[in-house]
N, C-alpha and C. Protein backbone atom coordinates (compact mmCIF):
# COMPACT_ATOMS: atom_id res chain seq x y z
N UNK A 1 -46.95 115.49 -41.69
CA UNK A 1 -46.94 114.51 -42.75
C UNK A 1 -46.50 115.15 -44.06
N UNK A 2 -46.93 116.59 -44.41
CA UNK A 2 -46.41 117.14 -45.51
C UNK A 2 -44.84 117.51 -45.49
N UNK A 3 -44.46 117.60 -44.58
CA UNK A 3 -42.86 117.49 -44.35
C UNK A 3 -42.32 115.98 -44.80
N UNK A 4 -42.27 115.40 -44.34
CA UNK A 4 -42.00 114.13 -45.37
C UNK A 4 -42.54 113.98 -46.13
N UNK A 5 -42.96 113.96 -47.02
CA UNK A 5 -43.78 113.95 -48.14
C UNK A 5 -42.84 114.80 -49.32
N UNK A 6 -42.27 116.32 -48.52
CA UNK A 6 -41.67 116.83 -49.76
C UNK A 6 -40.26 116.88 -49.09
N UNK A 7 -40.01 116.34 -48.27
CA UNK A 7 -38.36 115.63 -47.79
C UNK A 7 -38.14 114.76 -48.92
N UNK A 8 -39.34 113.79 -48.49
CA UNK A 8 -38.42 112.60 -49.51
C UNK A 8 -38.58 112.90 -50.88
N UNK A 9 -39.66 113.67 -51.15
CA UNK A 9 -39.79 114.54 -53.11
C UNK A 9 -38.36 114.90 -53.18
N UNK A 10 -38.00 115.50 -51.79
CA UNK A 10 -36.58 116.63 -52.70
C UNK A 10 -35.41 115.45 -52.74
N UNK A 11 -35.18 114.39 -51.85
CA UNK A 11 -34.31 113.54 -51.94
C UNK A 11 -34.28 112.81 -53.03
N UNK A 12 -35.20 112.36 -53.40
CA UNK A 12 -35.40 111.70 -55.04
C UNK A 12 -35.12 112.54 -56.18
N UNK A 13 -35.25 113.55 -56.28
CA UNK A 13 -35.42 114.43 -57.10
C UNK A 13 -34.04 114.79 -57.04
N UNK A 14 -33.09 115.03 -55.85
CA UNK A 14 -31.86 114.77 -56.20
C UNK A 14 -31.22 113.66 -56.20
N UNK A 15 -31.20 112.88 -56.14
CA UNK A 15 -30.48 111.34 -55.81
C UNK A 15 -30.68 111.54 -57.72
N UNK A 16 -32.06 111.32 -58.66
CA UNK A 16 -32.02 111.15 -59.86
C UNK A 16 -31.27 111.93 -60.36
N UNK A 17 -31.10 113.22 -60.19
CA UNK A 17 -30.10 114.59 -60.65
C UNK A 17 -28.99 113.71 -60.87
N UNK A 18 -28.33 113.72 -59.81
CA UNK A 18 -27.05 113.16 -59.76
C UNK A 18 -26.49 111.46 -60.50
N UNK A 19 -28.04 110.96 -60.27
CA UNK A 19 -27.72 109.31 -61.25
C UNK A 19 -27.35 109.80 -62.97
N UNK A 20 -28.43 110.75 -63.15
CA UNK A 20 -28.32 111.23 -64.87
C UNK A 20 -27.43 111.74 -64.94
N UNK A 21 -26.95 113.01 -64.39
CA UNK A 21 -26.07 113.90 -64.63
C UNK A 21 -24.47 113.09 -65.01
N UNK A 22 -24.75 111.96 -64.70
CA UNK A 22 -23.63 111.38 -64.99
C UNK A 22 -22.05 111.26 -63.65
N UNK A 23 -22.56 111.94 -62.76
CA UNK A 23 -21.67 111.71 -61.37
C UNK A 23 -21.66 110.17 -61.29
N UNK A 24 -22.33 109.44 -61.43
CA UNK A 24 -22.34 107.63 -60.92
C UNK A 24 -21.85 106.94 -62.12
N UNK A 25 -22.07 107.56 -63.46
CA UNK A 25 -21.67 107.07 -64.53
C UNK A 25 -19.91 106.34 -64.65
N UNK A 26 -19.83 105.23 -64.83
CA UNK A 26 -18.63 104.53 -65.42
C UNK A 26 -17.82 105.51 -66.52
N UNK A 27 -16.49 105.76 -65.96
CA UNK A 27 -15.54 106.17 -67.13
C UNK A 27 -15.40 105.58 -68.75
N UNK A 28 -15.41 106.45 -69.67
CA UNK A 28 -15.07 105.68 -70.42
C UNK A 28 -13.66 105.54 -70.68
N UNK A 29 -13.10 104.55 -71.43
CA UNK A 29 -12.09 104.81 -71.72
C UNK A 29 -11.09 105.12 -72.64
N UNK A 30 -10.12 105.90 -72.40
CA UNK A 30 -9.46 106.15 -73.42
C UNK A 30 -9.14 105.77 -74.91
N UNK A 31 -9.43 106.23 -76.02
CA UNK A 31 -8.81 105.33 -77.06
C UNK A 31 -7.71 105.21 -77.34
N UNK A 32 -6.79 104.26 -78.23
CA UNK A 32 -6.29 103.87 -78.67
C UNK A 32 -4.68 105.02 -78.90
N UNK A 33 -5.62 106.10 -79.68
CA UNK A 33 -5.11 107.13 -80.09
C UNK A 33 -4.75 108.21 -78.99
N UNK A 34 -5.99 108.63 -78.25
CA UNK A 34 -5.43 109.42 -77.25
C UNK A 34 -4.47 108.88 -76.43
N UNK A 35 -4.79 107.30 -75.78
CA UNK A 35 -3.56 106.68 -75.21
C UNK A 35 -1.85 107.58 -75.94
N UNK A 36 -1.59 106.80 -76.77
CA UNK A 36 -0.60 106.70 -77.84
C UNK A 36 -0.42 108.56 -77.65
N UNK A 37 -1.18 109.64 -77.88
CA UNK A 37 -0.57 110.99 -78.16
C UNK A 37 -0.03 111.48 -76.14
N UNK A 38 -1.36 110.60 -75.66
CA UNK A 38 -0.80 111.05 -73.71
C UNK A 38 0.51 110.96 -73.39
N UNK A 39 0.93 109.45 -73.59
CA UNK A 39 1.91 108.95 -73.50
C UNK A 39 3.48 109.92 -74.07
N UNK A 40 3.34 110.15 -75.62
CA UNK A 40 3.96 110.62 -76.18
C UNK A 40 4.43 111.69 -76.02
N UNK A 41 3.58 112.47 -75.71
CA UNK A 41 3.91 114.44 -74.67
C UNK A 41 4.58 113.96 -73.33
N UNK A 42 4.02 113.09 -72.76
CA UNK A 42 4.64 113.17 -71.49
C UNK A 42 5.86 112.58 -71.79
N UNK A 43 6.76 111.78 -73.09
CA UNK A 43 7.57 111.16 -72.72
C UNK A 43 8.49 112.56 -73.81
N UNK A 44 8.06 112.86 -74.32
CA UNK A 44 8.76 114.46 -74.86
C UNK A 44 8.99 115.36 -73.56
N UNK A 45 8.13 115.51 -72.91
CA UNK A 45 8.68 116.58 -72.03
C UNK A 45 9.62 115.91 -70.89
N UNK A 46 9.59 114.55 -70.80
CA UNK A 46 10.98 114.15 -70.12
C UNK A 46 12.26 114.01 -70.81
N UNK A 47 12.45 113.92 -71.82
CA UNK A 47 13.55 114.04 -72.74
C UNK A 47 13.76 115.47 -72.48
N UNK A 48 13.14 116.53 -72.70
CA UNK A 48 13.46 118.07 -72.76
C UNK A 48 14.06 118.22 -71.38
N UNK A 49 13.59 117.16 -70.22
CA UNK A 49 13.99 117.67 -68.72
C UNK A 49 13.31 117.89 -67.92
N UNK A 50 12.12 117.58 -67.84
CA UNK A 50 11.46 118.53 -67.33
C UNK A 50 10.81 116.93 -66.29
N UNK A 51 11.10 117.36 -64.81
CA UNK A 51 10.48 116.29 -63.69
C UNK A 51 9.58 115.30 -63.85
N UNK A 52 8.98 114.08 -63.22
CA UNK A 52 7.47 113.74 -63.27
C UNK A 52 6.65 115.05 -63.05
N UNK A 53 7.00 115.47 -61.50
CA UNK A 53 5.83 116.46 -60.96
C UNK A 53 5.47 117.42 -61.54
N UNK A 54 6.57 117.96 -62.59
CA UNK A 54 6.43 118.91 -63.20
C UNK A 54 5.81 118.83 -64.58
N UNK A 55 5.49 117.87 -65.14
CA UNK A 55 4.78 117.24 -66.27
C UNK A 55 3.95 117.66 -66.43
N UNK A 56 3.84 118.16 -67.69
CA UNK A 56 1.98 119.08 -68.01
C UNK A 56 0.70 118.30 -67.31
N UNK A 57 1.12 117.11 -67.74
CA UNK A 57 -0.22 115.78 -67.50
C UNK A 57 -0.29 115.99 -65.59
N UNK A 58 0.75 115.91 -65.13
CA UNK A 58 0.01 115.49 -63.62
C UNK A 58 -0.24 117.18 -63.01
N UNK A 59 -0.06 118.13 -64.17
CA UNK A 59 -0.59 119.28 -63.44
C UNK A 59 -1.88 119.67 -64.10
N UNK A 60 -2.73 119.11 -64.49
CA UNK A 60 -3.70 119.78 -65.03
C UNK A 60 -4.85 118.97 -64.10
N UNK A 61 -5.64 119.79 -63.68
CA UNK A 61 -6.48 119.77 -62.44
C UNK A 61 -7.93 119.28 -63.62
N UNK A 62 -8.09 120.09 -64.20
CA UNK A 62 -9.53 120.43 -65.20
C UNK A 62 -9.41 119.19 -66.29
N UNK A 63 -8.65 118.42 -66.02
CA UNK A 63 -8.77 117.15 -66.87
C UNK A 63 -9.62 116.39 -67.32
N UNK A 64 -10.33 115.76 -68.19
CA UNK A 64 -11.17 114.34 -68.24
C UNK A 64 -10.18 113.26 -67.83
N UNK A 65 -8.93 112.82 -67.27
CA UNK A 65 -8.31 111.74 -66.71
C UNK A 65 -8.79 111.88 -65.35
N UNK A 66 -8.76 110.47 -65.10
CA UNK A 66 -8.63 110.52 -63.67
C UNK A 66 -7.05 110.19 -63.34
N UNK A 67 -7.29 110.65 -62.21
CA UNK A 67 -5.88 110.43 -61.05
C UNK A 67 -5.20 108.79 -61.38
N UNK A 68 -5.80 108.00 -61.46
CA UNK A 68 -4.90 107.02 -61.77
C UNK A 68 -4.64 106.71 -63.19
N UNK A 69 -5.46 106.83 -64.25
CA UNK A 69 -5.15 107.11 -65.73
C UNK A 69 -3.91 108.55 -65.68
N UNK A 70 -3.64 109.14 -64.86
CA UNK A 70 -2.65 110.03 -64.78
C UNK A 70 -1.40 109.33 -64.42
N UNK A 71 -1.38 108.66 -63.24
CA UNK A 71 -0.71 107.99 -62.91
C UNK A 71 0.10 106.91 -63.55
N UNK A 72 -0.87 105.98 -64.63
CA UNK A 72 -0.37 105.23 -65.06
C UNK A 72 0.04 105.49 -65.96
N UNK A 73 0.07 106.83 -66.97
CA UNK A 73 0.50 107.42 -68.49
C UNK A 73 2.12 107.41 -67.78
N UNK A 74 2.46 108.34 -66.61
CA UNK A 74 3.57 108.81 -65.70
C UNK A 74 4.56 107.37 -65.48
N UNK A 75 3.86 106.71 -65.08
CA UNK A 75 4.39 105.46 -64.70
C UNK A 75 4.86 105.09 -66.12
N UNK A 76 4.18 104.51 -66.53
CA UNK A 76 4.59 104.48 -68.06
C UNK A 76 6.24 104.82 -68.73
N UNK A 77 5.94 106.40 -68.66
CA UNK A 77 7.05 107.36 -69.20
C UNK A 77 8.32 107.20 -68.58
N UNK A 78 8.22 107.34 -67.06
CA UNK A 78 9.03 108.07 -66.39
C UNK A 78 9.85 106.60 -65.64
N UNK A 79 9.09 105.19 -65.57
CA UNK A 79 9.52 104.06 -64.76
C UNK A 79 9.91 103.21 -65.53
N UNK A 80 8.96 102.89 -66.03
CA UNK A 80 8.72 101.44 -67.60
C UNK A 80 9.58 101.54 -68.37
N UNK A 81 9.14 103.09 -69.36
CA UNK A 81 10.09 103.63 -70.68
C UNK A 81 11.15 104.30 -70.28
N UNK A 82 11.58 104.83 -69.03
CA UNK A 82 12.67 105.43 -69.01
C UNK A 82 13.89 105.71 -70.07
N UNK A 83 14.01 104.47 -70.56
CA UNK A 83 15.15 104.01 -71.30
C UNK A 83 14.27 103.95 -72.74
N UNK A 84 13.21 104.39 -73.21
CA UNK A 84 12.40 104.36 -74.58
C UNK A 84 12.80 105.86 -74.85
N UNK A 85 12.85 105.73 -75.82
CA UNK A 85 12.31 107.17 -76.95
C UNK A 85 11.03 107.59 -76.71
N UNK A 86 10.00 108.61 -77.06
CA UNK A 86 8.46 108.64 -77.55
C UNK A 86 8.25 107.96 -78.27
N UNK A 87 9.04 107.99 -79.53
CA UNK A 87 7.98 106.94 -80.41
C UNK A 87 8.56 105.16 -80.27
N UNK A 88 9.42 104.98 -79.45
CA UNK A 88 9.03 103.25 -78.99
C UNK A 88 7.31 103.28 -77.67
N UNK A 89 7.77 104.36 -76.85
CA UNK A 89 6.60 104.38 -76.10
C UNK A 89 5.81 104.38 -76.70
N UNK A 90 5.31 105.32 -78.05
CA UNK A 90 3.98 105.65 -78.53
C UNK A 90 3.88 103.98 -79.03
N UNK A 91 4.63 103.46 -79.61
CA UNK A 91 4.19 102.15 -80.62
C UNK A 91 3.90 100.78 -79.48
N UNK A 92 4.65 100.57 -78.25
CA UNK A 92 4.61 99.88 -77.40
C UNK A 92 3.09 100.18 -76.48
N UNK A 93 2.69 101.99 -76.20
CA UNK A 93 1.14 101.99 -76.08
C UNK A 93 0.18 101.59 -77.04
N UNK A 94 0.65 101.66 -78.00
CA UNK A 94 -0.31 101.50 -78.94
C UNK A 94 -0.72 100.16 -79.21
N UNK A 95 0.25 99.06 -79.71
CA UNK A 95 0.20 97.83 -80.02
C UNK A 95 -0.32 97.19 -78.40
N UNK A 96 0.13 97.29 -77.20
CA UNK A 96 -0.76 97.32 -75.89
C UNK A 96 -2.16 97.60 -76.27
N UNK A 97 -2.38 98.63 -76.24
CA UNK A 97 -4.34 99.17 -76.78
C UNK A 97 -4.82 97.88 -77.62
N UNK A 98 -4.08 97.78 -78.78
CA UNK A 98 -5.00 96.99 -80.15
C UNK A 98 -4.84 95.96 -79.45
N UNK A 99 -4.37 95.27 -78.40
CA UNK A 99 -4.28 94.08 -78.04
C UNK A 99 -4.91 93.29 -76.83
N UNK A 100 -5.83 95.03 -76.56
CA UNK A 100 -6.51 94.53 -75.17
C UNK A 100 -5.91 94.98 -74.03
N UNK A 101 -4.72 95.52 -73.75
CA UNK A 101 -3.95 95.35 -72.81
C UNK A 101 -3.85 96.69 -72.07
């Protein structure tokens, strides 16, 4: 009986770890601003030449983005804006953001 007893202690005791610690926690999201500067590097380093894959943004492992906030900055740059400058991208993310979008 004391085996379950501190089975299920240690299961709770981690299950809460992991609720606080923030693993289950909802992303927040990006502001406005960081949008607008993400966007803007990645659409500079395609003007300079430099691949999607090879893009600072989809190589950085140690990120606060997730994989699809990666995705969609990329998408963005490299599909959408192709044919933009940075700063139509930056103003077209931006006015997007203030607008909800």
């Amino acid at each position: 009986m004391k085996k379950v007893a501190v089975l299920s202690y240690l299961f709770t005791s981690a299950f809460c770890l992991s609720v606080t610690s923030g693993s289950m926690a909802a992303p927040t999201p990006l502001s406005c601003n960081m949008q607008m500067m993400l966007h803007g590097m990645a659409a500079m380093e395609r003007d300079r030449g430099v691949s999607r894959k090879n893009n600072t943004l989809a190589n950085t492992a140690d990120s606060d983005l997730t994989k699809m906030e990666i995705k969609d900055i990329l998408d963005r740059v490299y599909i959408a804006g192709k044919s933009l400058t940075p700063d139509q991208i930056k103003d077209s993310v931006y006015g997007n953001c203030q607008n909800g979008r």
